[in-house]
PDB file of N, CA and C in Angstrom:
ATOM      1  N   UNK A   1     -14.508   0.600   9.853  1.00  0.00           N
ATOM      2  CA  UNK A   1     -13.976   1.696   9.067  1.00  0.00           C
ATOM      3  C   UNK A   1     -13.875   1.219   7.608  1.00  0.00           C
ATOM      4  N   UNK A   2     -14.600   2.172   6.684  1.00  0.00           N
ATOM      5  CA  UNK A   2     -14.208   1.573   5.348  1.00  0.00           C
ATOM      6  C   UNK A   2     -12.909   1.883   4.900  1.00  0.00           C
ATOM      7  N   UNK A   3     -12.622   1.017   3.437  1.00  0.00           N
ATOM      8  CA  UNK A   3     -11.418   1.349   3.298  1.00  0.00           C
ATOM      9  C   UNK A   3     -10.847   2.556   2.477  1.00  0.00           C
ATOM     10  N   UNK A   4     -11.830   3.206   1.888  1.00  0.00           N
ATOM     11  CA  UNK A   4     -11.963   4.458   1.678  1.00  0.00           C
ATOM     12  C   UNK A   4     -11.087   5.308   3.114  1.00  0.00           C
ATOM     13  N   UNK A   5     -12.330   5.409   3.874  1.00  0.00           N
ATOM     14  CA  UNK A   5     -11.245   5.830   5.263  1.00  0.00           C
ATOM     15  C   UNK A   5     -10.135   6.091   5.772  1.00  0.00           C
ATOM     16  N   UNK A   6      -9.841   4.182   5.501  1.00  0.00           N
ATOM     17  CA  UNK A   6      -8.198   4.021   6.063  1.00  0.00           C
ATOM     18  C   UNK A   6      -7.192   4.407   5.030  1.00  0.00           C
ATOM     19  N   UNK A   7      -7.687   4.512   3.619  1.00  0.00           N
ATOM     20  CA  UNK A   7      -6.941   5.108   2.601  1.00  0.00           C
ATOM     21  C   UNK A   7      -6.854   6.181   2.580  1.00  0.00           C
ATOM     22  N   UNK A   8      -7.637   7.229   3.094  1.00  0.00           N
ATOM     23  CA  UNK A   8      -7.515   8.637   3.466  1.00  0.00           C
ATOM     24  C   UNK A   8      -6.714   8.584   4.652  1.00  0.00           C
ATOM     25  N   UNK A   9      -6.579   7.983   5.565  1.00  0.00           N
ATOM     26  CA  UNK A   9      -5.786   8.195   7.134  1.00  0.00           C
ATOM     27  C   UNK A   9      -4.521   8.118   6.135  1.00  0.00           C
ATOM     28  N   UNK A  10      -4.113   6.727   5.559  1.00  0.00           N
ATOM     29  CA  UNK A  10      -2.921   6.743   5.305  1.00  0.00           C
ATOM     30  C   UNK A  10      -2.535   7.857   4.596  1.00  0.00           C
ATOM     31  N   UNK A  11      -3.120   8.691   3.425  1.00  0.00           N
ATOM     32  CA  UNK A  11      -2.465   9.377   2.868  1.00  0.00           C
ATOM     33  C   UNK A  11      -2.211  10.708   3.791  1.00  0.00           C
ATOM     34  N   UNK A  12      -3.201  10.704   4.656  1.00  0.00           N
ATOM     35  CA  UNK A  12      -3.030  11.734   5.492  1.00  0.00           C
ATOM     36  C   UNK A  12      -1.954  12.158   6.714  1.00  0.00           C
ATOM     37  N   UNK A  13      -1.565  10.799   7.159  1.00  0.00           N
ATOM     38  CA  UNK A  13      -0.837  10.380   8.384  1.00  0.00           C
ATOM     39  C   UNK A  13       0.180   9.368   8.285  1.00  0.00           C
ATOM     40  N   UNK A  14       0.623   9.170   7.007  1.00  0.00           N
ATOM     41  CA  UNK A  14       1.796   8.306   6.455  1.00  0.00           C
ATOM     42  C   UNK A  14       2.687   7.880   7.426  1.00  0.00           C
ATOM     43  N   UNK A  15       3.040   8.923   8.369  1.00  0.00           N
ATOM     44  CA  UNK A  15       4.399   9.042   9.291  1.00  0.00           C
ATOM     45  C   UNK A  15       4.011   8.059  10.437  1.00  0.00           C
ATOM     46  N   UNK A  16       3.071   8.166  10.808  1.00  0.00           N
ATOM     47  CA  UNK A  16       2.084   7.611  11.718  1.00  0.00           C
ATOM     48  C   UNK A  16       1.736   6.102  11.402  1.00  0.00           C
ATOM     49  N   UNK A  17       1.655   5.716  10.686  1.00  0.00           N
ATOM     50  CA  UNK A  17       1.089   4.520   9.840  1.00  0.00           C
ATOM     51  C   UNK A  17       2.473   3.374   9.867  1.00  0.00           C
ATOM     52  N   UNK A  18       2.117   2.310  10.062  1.00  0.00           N
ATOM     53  CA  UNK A  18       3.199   1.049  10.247  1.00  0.00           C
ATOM     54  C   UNK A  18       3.171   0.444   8.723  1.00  0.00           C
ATOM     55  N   UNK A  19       4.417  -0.321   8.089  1.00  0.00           N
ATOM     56  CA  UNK A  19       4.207  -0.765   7.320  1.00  0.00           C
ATOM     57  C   UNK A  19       3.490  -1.777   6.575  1.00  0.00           C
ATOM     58  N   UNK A  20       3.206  -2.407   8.045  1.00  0.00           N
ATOM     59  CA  UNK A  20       2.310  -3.604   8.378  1.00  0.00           C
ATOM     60  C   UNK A  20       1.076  -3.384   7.715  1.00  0.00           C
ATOM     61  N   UNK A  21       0.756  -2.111   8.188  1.00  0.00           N
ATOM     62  CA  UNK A  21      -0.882  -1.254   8.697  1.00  0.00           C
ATOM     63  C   UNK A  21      -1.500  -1.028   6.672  1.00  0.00           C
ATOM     64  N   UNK A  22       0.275  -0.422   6.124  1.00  0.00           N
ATOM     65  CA  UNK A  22       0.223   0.260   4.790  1.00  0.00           C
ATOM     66  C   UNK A  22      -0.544  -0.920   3.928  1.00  0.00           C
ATOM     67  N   UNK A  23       0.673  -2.199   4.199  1.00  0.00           N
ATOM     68  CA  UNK A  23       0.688  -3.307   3.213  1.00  0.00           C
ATOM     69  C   UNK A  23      -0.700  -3.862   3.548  1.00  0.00           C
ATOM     70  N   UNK A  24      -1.227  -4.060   4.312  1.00  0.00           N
ATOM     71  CA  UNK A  24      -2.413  -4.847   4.726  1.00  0.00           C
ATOM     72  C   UNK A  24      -3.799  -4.017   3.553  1.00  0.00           C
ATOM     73  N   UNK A  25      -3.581  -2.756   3.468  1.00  0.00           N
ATOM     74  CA  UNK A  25      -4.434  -1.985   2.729  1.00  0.00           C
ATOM     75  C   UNK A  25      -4.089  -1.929   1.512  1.00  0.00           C
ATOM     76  N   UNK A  26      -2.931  -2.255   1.457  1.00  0.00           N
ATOM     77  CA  UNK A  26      -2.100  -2.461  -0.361  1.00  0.00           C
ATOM     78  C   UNK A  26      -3.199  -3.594  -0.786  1.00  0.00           C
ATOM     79  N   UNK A  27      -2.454  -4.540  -0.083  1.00  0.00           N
ATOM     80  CA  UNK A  27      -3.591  -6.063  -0.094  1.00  0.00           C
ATOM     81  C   UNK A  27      -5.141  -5.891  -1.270  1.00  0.00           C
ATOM     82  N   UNK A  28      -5.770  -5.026  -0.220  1.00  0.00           N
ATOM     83  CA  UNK A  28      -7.042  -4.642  -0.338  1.00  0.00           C
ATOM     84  C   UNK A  28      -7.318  -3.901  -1.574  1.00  0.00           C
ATOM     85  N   UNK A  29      -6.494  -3.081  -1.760  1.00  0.00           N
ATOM     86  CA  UNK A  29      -6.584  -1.972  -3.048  1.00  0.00           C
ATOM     87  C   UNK A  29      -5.972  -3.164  -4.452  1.00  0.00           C
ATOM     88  N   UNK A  30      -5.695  -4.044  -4.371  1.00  0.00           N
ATOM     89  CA  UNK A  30      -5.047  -4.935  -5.337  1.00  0.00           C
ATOM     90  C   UNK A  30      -6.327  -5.482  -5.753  1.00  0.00           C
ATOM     91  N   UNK A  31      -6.906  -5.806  -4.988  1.00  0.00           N
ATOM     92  CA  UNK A  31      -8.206  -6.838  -5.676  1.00  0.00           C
ATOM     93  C   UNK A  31      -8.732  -6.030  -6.677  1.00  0.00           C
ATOM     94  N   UNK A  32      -8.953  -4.407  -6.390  1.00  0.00           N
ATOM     95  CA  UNK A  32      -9.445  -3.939  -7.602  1.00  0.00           C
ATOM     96  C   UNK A  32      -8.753  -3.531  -9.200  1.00  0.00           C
ATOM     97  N   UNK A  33      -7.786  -4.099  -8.962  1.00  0.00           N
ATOM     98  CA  UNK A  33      -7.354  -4.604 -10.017  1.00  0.00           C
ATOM     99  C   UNK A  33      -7.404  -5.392 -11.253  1.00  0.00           C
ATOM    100  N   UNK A  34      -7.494  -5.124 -12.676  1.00  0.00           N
ATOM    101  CA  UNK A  34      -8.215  -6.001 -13.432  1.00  0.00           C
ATOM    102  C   UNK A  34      -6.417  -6.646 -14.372  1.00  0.00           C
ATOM    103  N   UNK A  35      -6.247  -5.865 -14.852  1.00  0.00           N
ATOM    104  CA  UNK A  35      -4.541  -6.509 -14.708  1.00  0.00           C
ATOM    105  C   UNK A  35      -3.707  -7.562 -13.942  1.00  0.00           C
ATOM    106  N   UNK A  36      -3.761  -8.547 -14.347  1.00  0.00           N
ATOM    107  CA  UNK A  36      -2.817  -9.595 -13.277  1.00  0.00           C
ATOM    108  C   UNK A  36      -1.446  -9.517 -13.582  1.00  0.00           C
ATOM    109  N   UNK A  37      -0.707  -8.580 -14.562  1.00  0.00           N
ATOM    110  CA  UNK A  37       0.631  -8.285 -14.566  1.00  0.00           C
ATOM    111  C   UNK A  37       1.021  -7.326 -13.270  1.00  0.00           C
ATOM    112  N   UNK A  38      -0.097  -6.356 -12.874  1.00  0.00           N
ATOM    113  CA  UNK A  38      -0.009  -5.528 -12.422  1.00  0.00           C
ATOM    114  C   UNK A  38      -0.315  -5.542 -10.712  1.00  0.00           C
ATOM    115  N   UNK A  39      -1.165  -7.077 -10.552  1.00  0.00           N
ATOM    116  CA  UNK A  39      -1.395  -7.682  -9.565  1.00  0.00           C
ATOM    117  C   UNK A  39       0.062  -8.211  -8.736  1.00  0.00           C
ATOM    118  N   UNK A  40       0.388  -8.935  -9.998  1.00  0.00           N
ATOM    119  CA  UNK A  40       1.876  -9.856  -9.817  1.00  0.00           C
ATOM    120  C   UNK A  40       3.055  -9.080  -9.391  1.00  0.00           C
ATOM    121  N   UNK A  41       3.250  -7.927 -10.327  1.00  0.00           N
ATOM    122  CA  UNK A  41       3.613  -6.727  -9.742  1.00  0.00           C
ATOM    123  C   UNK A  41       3.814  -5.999  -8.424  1.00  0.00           C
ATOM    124  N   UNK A  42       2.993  -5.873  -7.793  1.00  0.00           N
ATOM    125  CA  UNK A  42       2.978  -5.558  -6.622  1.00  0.00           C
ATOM    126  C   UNK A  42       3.116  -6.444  -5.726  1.00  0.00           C
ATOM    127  N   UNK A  43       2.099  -7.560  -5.747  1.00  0.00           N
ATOM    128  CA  UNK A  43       2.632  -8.755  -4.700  1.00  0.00           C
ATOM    129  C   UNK A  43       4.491  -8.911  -4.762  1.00  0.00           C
ATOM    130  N   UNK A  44       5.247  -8.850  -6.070  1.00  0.00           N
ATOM    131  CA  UNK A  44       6.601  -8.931  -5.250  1.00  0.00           C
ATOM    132  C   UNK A  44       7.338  -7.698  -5.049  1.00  0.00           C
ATOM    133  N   UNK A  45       6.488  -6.256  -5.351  1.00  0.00           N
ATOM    134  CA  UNK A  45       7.095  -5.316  -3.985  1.00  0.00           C
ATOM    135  C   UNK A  45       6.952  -6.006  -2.829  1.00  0.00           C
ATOM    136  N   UNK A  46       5.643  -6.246  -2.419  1.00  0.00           N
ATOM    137  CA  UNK A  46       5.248  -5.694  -1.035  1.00  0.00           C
ATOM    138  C   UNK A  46       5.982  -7.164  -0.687  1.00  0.00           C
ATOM    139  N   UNK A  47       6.174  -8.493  -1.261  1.00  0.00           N
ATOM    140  CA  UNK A  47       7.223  -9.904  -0.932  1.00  0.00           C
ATOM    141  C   UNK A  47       8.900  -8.752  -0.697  1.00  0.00           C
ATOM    142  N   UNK A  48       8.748  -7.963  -1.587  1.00  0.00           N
ATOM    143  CA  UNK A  48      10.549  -7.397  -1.392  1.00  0.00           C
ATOM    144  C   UNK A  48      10.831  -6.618   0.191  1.00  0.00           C
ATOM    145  N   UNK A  49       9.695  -5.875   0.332  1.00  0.00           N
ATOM    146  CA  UNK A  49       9.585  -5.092   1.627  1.00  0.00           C
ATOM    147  C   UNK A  49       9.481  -5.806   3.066  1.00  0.00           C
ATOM    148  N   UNK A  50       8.679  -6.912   2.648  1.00  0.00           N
ATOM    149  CA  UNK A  50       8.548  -7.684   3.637  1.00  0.00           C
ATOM    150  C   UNK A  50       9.747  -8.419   4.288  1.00  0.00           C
ATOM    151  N   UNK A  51      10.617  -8.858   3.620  1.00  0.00           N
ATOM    152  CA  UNK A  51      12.049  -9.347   3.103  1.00  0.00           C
ATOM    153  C   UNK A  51      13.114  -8.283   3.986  1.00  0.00           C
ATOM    154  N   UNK A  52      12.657  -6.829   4.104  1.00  0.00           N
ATOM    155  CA  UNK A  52      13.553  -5.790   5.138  1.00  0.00           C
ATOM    156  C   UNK A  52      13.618  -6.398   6.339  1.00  0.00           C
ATOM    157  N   UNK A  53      14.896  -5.357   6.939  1.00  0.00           N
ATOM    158  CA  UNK A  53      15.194  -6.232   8.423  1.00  0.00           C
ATOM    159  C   UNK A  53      14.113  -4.421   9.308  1.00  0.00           C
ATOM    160  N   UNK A  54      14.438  -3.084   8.628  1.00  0.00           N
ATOM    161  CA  UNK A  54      13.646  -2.371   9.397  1.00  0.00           C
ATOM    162  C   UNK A  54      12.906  -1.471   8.894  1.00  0.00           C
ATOM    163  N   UNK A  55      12.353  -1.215  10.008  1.00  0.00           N
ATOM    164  CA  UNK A  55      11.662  -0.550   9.741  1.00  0.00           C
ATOM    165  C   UNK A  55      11.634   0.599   8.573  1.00  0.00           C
ATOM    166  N   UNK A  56      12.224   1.389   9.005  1.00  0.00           N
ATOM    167  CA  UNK A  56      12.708   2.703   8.245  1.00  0.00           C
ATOM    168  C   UNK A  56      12.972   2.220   6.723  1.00  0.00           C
ATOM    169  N   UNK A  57      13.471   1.260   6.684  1.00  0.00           N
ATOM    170  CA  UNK A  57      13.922   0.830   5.178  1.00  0.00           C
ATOM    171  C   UNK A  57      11.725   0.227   4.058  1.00  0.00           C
ATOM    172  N   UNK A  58      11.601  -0.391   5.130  1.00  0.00           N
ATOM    173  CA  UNK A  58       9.925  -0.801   5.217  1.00  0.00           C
ATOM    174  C   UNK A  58       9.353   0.555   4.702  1.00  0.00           C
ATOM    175  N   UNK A  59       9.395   0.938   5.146  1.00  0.00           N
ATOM    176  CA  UNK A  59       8.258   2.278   5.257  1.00  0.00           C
ATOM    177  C   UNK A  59       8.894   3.267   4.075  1.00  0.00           C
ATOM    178  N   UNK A  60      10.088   3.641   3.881  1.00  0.00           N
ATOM    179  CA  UNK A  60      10.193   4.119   2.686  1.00  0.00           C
ATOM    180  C   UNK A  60      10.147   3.701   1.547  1.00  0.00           C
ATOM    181  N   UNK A  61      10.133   2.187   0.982  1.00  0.00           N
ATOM    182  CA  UNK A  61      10.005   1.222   0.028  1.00  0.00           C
ATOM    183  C   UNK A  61       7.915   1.393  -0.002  1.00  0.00           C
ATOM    184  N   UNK A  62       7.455   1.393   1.064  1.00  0.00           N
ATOM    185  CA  UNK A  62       5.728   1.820   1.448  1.00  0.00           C
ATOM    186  C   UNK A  62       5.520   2.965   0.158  1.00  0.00           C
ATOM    187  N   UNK A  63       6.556   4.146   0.851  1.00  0.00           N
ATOM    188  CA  UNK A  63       6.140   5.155   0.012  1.00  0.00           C
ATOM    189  C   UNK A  63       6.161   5.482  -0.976  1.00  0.00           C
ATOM    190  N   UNK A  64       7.144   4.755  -1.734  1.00  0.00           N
ATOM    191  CA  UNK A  64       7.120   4.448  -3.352  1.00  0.00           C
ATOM    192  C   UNK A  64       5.709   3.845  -3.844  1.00  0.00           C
ATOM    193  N   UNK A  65       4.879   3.163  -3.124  1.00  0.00           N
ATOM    194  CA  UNK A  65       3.797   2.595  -3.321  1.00  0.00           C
ATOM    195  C   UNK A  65       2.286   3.589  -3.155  1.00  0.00           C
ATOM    196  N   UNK A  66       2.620   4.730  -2.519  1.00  0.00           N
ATOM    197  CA  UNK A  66       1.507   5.576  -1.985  1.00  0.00           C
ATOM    198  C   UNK A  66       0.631   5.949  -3.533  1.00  0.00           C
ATOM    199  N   UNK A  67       1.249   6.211  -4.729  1.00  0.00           N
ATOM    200  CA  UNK A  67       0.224   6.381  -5.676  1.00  0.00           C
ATOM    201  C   UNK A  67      -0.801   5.319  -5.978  1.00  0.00           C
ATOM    202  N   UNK A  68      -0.588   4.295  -5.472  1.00  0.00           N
ATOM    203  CA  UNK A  68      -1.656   3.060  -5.682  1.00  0.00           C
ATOM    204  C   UNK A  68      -2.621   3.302  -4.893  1.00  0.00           C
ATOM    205  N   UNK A  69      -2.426   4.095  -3.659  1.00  0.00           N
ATOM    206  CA  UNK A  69      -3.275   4.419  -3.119  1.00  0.00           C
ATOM    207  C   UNK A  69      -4.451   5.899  -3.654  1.00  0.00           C
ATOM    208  N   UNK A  70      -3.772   7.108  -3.767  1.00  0.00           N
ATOM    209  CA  UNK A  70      -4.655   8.019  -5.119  1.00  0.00           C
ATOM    210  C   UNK A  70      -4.397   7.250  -5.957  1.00  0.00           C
ATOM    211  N   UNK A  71      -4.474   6.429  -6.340  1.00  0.00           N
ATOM    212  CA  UNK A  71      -5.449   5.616  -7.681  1.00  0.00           C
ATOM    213  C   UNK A  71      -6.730   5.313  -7.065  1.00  0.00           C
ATOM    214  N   UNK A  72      -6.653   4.783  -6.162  1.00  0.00           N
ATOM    215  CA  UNK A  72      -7.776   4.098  -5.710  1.00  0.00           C
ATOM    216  C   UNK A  72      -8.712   5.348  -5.505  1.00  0.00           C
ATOM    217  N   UNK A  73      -8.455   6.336  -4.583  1.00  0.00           N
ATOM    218  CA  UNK A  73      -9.562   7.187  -4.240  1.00  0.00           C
ATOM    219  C   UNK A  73     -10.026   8.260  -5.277  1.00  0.00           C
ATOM    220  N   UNK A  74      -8.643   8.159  -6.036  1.00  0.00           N
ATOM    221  CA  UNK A  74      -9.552   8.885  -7.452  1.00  0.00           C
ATOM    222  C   UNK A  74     -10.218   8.295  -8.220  1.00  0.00           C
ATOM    223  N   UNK A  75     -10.471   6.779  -8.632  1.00  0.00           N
ATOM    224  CA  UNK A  75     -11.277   6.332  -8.744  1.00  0.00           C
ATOM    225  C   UNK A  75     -12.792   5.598  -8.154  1.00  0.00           C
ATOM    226  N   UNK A  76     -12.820   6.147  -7.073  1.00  0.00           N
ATOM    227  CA  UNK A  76     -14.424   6.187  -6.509  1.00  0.00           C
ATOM    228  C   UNK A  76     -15.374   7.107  -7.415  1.00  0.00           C
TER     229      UNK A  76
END
């Protein structure tokens, strides 16, 4: 599955989606990044989220992050 794809599932099926599943694709969408403030940036969200004891707290800290994701697919 490209990650185009799984970036459409997520925006599509958020509720559905583990935080695990989110961050792993955060990951991915970072490399295209040309900014390393902005790199650095995010690596200590997704270090802060990781840092939760649950879920629920995980996954809404995720969704503060979902525009990184339409960044990405609006820029294809």
């Amino acid at each position: 599955m490209s990650l185009e794809i799984k970036i459409n599932h997520i925006m599509n099926n958020f509720d559905d989606v583990s935080s695990e599943e989110f961050l792993e694709i955060l990951d991915k969408i970072m490399l295209e990044f040309k900014s390393d403030l902005t790199i650095e940036y995010l690596k200590g969200k997704v270090q802060k989220i990781l840092e939760l004891s649950t879920e629920s707290e995980k996954k809404k800290q995720c969704k503060l992050l979902l525009p990184y994701c339409d960044w990405y697919l609006q820029g294809l």
